[in-house]
Protein backbone atom coordinates (compact mmCIF):
# COMPACT_ATOMS: atom_id res chain seq x y z
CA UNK A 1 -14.57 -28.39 8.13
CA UNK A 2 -14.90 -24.92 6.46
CA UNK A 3 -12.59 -24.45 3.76
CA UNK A 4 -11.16 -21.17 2.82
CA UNK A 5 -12.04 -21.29 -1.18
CA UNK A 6 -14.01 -22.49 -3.70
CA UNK A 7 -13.84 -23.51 -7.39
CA UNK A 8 -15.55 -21.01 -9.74
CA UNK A 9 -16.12 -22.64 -12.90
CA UNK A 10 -16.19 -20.07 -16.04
CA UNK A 11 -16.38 -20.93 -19.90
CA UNK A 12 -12.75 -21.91 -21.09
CA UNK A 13 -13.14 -19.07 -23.97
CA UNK A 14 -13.68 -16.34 -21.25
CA UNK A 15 -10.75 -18.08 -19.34
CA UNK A 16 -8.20 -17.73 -22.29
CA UNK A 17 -9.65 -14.38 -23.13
CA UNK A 18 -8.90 -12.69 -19.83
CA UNK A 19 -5.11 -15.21 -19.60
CA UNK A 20 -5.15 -12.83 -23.09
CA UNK A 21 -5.96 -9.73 -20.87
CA UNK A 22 -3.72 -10.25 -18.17
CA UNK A 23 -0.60 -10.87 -20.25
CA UNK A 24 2.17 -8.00 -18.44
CA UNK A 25 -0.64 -6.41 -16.13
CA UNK A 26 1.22 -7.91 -12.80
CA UNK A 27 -1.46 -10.48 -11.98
CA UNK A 28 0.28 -13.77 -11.56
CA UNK A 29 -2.89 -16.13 -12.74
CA UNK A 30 -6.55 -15.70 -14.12
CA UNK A 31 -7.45 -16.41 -10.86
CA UNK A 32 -5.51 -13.29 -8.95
CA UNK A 33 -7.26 -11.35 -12.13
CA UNK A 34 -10.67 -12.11 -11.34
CA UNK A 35 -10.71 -12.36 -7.74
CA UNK A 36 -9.55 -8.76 -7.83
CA UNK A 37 -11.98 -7.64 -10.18
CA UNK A 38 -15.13 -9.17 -8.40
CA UNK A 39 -13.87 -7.90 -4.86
CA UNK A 40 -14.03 -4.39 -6.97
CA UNK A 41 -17.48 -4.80 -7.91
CA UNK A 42 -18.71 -5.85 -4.79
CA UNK A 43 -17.25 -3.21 -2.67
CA UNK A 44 -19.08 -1.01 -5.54
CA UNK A 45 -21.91 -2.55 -4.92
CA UNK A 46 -24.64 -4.47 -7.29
CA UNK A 47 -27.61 -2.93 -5.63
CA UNK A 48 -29.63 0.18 -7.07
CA UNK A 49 -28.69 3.31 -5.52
CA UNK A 50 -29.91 6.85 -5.64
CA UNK A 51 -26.53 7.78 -8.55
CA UNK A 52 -27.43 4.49 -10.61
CA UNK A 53 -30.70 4.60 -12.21
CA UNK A 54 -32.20 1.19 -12.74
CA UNK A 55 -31.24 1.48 -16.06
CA UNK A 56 -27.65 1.34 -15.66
CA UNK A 57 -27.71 -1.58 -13.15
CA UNK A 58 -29.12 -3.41 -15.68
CA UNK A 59 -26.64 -2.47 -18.16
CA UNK A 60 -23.94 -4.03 -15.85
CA UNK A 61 -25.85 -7.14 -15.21
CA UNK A 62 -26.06 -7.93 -18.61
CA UNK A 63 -22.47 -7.22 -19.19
CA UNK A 64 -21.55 -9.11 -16.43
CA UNK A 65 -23.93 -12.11 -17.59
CA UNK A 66 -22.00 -11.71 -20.98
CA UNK A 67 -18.66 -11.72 -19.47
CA UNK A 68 -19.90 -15.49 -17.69
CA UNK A 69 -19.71 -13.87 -14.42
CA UNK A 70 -24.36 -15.06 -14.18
């Protein structure tokens, strides 16, 4: 059986942070929030390319790792 979603478990303080965040933006849930805002990234792309220098991929991992996303 291959199910159509997961569970993605993130610290409760970055979960009330972003509820916080969301308050009157138009996302129903955390969850609407965030799956919006990874399907962002990743259609942005993670990967070093020739207009990000190293540097600056870097810089988004470790803002990502601080956000709970790694």
């Amino acid at each position: 059986m291959i199910r159509d979603k997961v569970t993605l478990k993130i610290p409760r303080p970055l979960y009330d942070r972003l509820k916080t965040v969301i308050e009157g933006s138009g996302f129903s849930s955390v969850n609407e929030f965030v799956v919006y805002v990874l399907r962002d990234l990743m259609s942005t792309g993670l990967e070093d390319r020739d207009d990000r220098s190293r540097d600056e991929t870097e810089a988004i991992r470790r803002r990502l790792k601080n956000l709970g996303y790694f």
